[in-house]
N, C-alpha and C. Protein backbone atom coordinates (compact mmCIF):
# COMPACT_ATOMS: atom_id res chain seq x y z
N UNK A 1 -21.86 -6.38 8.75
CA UNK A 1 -20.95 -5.83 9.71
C UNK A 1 -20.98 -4.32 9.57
N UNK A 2 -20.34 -3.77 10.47
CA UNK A 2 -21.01 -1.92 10.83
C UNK A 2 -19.97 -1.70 11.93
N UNK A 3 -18.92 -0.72 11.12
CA UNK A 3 -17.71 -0.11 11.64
C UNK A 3 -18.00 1.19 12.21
N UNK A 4 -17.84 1.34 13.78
CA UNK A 4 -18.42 2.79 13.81
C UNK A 4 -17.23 3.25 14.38
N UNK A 5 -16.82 4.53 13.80
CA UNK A 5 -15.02 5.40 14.84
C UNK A 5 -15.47 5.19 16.18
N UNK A 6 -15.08 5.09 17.33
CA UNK A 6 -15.21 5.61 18.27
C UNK A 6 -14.50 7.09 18.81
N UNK A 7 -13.30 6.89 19.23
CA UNK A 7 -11.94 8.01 19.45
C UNK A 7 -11.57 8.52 18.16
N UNK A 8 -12.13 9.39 17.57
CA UNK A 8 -11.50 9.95 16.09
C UNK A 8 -10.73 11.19 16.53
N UNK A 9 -10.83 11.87 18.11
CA UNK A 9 -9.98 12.85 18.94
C UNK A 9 -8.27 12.39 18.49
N UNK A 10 -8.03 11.14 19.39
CA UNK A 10 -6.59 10.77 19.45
C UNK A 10 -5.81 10.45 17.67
N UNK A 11 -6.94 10.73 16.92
CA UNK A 11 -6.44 10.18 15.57
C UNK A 11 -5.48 11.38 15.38
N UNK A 12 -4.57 11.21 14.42
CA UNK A 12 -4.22 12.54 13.70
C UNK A 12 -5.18 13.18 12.30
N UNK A 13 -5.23 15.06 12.45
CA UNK A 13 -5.80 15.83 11.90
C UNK A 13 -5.32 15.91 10.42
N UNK A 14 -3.90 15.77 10.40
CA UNK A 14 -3.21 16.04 9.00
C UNK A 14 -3.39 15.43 7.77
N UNK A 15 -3.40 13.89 8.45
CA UNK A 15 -3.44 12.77 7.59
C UNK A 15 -4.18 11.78 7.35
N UNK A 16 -4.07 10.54 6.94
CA UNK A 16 -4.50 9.28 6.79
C UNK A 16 -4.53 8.62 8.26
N UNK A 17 -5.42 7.80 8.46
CA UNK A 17 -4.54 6.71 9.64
C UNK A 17 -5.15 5.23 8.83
N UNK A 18 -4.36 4.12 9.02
CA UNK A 18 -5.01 3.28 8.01
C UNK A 18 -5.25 1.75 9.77
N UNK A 19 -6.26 0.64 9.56
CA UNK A 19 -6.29 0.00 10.65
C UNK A 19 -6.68 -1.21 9.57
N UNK A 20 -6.33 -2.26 10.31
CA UNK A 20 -6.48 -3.80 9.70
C UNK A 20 -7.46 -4.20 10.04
N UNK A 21 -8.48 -4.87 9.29
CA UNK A 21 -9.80 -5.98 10.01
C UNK A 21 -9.38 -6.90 9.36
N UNK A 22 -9.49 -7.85 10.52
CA UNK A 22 -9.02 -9.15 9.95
C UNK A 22 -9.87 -10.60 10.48
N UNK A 23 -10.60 -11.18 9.46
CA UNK A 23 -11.42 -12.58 9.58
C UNK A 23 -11.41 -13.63 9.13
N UNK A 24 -11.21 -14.82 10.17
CA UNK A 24 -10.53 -15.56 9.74
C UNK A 24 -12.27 -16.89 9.98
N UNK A 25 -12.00 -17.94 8.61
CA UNK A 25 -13.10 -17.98 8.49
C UNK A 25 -12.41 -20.08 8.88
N UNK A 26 -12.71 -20.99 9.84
CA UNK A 26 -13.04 -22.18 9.89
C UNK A 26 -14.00 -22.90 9.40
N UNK A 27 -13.55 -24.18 8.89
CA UNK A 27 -15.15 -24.74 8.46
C UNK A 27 -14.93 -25.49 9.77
N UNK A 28 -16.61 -26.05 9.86
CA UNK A 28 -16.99 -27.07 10.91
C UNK A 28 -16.52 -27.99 10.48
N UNK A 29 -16.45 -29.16 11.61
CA UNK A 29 -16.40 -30.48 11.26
C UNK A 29 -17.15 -31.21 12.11
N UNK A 30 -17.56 -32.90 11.86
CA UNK A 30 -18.25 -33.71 12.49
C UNK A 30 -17.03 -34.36 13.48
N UNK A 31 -17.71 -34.84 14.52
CA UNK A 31 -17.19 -35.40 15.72
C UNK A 31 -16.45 -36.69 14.87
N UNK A 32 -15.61 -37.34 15.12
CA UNK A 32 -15.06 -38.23 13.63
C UNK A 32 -15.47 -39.93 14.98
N UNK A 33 -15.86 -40.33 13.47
CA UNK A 33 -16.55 -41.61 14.16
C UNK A 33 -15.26 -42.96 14.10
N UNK A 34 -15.42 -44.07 13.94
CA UNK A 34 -14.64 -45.39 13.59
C UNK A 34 -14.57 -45.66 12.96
N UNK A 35 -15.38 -45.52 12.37
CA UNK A 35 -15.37 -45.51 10.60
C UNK A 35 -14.87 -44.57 9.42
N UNK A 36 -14.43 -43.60 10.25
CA UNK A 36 -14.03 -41.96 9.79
C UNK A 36 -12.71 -41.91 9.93
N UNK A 37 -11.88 -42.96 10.76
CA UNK A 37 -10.89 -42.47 11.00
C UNK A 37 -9.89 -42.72 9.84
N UNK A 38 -10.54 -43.42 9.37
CA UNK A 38 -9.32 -44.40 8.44
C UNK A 38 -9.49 -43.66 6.71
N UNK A 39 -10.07 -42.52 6.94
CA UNK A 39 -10.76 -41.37 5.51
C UNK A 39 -9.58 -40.62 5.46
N UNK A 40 -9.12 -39.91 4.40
CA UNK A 40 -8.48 -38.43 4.51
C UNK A 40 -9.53 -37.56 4.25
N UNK A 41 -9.35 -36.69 5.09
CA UNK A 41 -9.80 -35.53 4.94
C UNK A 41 -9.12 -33.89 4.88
N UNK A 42 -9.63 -33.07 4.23
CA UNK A 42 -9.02 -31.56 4.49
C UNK A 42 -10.07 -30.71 4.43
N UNK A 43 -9.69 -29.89 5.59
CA UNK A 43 -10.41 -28.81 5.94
C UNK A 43 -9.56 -27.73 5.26
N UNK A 44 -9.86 -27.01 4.72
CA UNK A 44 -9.53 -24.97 4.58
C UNK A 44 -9.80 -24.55 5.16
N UNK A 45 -9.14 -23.24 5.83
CA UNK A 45 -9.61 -22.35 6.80
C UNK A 45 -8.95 -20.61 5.87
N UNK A 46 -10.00 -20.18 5.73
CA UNK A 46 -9.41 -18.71 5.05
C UNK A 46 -9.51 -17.46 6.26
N UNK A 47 -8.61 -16.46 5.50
CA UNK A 47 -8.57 -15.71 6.72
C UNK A 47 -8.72 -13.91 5.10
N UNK A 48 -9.23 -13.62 5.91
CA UNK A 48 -9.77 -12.44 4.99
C UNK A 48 -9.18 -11.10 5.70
N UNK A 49 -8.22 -10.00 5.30
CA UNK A 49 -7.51 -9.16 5.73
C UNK A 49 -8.17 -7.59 5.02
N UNK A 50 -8.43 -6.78 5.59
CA UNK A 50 -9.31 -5.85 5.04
C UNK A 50 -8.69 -4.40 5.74
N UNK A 51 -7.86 -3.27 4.74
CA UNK A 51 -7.36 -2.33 5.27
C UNK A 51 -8.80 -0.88 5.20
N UNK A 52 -8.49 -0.74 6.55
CA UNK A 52 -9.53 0.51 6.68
C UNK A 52 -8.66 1.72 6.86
N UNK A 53 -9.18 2.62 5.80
CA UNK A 53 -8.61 4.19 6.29
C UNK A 53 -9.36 5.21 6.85
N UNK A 54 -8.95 5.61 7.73
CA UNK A 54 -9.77 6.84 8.28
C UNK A 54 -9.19 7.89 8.04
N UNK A 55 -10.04 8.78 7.16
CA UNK A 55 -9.57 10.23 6.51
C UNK A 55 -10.24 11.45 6.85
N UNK A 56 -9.22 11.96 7.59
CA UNK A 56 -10.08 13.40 8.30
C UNK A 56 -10.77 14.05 7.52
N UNK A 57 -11.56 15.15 8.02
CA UNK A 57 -12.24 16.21 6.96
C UNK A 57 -11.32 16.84 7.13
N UNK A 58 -11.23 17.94 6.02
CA UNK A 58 -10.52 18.96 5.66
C UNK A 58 -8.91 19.11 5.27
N UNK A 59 -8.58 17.52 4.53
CA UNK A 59 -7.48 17.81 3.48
C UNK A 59 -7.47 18.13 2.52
N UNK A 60 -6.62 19.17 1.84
CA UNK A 60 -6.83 19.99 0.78
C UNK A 60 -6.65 19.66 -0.14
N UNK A 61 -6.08 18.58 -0.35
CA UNK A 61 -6.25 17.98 -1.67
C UNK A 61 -6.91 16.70 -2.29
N UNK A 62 -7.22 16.69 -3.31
CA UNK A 62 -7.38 15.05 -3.63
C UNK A 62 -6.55 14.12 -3.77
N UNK A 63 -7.30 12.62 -3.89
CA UNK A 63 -6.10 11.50 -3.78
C UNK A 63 -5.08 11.17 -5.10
N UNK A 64 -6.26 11.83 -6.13
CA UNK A 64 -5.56 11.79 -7.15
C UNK A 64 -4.35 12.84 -7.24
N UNK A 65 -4.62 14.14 -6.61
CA UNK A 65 -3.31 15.30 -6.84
C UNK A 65 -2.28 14.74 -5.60
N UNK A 66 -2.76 14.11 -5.24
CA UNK A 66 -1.51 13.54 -3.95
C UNK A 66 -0.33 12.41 -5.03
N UNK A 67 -1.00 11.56 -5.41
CA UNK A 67 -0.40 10.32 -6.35
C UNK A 67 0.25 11.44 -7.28
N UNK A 68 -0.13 12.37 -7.82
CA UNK A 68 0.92 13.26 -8.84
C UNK A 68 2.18 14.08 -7.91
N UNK A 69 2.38 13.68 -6.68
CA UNK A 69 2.94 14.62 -5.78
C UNK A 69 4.11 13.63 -5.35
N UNK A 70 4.28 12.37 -5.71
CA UNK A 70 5.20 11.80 -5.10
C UNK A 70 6.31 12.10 -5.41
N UNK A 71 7.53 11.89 -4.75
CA UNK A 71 8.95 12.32 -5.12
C UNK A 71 9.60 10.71 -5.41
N UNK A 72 11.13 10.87 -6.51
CA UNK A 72 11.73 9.49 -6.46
C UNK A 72 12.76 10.25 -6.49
N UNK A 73 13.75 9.52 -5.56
CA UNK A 73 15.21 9.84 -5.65
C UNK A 73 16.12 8.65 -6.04
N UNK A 74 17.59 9.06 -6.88
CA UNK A 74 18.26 7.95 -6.79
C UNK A 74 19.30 7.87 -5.80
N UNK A 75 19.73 6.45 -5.25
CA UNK A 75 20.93 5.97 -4.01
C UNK A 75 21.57 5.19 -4.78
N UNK A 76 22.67 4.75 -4.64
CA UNK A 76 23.27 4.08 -5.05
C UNK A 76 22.85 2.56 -4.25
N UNK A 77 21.78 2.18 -2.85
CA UNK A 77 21.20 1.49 -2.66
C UNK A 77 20.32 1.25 -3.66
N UNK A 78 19.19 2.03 -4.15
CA UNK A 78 18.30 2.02 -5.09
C UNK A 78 17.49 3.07 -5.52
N UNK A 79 15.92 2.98 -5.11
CA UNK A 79 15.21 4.29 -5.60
C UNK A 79 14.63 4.56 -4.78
N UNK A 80 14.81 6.28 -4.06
CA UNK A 80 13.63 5.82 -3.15
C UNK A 80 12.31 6.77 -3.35
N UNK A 81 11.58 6.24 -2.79
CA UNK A 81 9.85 6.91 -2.87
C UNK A 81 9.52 7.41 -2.06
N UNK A 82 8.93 8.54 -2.48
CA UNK A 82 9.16 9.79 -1.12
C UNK A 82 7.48 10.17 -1.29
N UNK A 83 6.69 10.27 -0.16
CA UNK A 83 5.44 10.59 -0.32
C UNK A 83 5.06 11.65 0.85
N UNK A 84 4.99 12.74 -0.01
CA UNK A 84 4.97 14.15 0.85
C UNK A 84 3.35 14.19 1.25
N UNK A 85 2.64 13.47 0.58
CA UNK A 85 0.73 13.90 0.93
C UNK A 85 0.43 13.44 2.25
N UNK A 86 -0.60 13.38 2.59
CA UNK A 86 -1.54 13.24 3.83
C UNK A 86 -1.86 12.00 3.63
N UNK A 87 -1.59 11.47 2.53
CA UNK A 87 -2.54 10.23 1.93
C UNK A 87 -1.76 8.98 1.96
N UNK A 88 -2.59 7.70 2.22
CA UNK A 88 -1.65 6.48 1.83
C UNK A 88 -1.70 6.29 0.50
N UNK A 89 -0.49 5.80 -0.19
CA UNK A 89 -0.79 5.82 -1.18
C UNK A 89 -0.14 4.22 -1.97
N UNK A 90 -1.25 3.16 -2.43
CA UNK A 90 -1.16 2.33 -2.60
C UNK A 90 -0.58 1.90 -4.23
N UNK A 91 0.61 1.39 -4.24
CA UNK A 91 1.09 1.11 -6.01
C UNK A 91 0.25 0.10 -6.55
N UNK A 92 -0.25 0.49 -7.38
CA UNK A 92 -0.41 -0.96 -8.39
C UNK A 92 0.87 -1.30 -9.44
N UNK A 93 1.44 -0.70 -10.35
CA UNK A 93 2.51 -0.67 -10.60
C UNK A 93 3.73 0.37 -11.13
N UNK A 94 4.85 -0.32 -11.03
CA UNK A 94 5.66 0.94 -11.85
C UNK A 94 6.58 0.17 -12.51
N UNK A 95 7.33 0.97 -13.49
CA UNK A 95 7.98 0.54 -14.67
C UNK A 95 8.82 1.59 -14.65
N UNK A 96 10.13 1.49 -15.88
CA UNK A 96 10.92 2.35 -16.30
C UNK A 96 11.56 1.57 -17.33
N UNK A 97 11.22 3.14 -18.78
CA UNK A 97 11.96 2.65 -20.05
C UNK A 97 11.23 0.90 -20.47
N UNK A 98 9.82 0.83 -19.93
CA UNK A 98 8.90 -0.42 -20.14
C UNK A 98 9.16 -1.17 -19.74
N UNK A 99 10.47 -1.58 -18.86
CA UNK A 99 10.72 -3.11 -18.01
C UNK A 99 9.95 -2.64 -16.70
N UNK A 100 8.91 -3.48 -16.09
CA UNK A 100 8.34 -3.40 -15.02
C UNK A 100 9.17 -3.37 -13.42
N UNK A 101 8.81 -2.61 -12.63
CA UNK A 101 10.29 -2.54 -11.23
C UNK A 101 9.37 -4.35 -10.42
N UNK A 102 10.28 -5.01 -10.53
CA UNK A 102 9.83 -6.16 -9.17
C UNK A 102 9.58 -5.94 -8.05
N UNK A 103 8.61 -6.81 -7.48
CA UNK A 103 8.05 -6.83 -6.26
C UNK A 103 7.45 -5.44 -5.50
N UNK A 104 7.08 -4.78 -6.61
CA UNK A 104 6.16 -3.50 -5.93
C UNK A 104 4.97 -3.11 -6.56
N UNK A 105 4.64 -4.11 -6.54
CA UNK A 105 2.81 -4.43 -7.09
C UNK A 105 2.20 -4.53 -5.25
N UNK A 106 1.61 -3.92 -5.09
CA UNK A 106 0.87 -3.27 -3.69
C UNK A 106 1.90 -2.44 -2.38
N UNK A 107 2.81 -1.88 -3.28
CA UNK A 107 3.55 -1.35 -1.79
C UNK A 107 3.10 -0.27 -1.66
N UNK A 108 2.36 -0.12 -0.10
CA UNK A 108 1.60 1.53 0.62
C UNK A 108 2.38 1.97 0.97
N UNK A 109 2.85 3.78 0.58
CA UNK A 109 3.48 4.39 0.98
C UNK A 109 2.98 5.21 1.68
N UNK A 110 3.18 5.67 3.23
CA UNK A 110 2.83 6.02 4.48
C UNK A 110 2.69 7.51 3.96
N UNK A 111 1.83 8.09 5.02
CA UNK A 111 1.86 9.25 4.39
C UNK A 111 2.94 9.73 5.42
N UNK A 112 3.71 11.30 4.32
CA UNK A 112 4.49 11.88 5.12
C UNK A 112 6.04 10.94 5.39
N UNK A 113 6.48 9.78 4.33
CA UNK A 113 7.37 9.22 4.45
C UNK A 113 8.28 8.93 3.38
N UNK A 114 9.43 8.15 3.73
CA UNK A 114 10.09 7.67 2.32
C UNK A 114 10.39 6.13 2.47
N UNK A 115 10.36 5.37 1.42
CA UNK A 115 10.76 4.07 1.40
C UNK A 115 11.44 3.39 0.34
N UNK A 116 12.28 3.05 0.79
CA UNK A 116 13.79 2.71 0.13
C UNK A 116 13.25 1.18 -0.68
N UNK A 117 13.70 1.45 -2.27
CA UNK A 117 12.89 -0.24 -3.06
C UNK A 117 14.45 -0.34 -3.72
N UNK A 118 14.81 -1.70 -3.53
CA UNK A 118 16.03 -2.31 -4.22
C UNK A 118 16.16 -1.82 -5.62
N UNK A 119 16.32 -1.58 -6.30
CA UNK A 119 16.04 -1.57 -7.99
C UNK A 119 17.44 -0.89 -8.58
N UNK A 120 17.54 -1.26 -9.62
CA UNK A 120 18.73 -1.05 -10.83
C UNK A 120 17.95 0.25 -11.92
N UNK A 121 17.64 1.05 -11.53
CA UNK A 121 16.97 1.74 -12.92
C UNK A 121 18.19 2.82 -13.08
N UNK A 122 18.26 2.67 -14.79
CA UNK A 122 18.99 3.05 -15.09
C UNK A 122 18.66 4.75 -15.56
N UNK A 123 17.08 4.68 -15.94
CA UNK A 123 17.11 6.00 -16.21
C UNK A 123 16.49 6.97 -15.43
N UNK A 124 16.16 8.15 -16.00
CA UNK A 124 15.80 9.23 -15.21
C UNK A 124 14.65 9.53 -15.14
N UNK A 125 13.53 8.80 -15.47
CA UNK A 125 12.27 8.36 -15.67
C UNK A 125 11.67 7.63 -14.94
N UNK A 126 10.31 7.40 -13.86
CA UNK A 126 9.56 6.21 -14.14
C UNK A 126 8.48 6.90 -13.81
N UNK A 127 7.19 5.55 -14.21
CA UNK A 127 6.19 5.50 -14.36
C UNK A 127 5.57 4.93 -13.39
N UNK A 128 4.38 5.62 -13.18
CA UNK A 128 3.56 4.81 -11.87
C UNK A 128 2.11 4.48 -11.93
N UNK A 129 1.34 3.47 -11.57
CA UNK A 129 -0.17 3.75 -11.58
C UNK A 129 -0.57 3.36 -9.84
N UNK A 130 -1.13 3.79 -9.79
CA UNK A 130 -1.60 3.69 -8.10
C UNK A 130 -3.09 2.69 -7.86
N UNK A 131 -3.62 2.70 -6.85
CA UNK A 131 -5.25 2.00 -6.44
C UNK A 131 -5.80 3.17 -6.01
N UNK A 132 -6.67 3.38 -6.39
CA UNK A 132 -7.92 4.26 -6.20
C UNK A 132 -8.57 4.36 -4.93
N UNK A 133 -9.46 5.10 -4.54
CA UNK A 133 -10.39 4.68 -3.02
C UNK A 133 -11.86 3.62 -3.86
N UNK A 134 -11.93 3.99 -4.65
CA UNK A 134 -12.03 2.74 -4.71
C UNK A 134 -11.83 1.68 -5.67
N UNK A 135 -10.80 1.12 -5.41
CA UNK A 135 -9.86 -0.16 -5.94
C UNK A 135 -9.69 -0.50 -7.34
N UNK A 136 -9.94 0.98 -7.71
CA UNK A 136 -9.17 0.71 -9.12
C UNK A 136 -8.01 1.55 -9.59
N UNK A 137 -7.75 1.30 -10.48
CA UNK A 137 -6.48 2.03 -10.93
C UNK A 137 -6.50 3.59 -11.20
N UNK A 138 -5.61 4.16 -10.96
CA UNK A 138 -5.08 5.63 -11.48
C UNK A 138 -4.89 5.43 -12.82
N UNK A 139 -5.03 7.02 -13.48
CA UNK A 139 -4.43 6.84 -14.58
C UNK A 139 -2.74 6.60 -14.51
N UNK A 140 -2.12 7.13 -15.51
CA UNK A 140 -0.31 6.16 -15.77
C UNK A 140 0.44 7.46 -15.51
N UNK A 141 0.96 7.92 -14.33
CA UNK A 141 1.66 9.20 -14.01
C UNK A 141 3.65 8.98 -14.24
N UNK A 142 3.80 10.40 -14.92
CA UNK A 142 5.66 10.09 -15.21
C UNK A 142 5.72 10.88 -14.23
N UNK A 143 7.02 10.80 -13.65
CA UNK A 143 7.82 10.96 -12.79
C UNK A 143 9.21 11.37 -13.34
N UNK A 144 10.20 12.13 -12.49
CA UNK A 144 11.69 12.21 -12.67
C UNK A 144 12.35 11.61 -11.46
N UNK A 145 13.41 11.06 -12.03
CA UNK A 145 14.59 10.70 -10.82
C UNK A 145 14.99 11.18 -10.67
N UNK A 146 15.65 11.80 -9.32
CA UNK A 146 16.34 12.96 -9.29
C UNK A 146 17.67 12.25 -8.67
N UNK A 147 19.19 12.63 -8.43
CA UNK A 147 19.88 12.36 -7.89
C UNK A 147 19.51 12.56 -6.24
N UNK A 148 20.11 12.19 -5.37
CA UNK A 148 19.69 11.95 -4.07
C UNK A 148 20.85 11.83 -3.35
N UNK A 149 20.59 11.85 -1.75
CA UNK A 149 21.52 11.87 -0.53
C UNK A 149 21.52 10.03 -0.69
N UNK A 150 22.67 9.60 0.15
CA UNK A 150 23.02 8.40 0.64
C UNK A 150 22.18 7.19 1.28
N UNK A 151 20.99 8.30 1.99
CA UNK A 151 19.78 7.50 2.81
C UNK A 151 18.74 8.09 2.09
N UNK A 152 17.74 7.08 2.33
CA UNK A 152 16.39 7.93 1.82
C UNK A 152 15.41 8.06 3.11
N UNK A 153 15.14 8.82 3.03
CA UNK A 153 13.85 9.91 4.14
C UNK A 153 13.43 10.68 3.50
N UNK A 154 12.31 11.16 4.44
CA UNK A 154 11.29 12.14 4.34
C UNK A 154 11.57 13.13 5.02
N UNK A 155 11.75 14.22 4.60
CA UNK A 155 12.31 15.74 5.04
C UNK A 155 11.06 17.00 5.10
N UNK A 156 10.38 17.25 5.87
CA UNK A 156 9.00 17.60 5.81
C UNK A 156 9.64 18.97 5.58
């Protein structure tokens, strides 16, 4: 298979744009006879989901100094994650004070956004490792919590 841009005009210059390919794979089956009917059978059908990013020329930084650039604030909702880069930026995980945060093992943070994660952390610390371009891990980046407004956003 052979992905070619077409319109890379209408894209935006600043940032990331990220697009889904998605294939979904059936098996065949035989025409079922009289003798077939009275069988169990199961078919699988997989479906294969594949995120593409398209990354302009001429952002000034790397993906790695972007992942050192994120902001965390605290809400009394929870924590939120503030991602000032150009870049998407994909978690592999985070922790604080060594208890791991739930359910944010792959959350992409948009570039240029903030996103609000449920969590109880108590301290003023956490830790993050990210996915790579290609699909491996960052090294283990600290972070500060900072106190925060009521909502969480992105304030460019």
């Amino acid at each position: 298979m052979k992905l070619i841009p077409q319109d890379t005009q209408s894209l935006p210059k600043d940032r990331e744009s990220v697009f889904y390919f998605s294939a979904t794979a059936i098996p065949a089956t035989k025409q079922p006879t009289e003798q077939s009917q009275d069988t169990a059978k199961l078919s699988i059908a997989t479906r294969l989901v594949i995120k593409l990013f398209y990354r302009p020329q001429g952002l000034t930084m790397s993906y790695e100094q972007a992942v050192s650039q994120l902001q965390f604030t605290a809400s009394p909702q929870g924590t939120c994650f503030i991602n000032p880069t150009p870049y998407y930026i994909t978690v592999n995980k985070a922790w604080s004070n060594g208890v791991p945060l739930s359910n944010i093992s792959g959350l992409m943070l948009a570039p240029k956004s903030a996103q609000l994660i449920k969590s109880t952390i108590k301290s003023k610390q956490i830790n993050l490792q990210a996915i790579n371009d290609y699909g491996g891990i960052t090294q283990h980046y600290q972070y500060s919590i900072v106190s925060g407004e009521k909502t969480c956003r992105f304030v460019d």
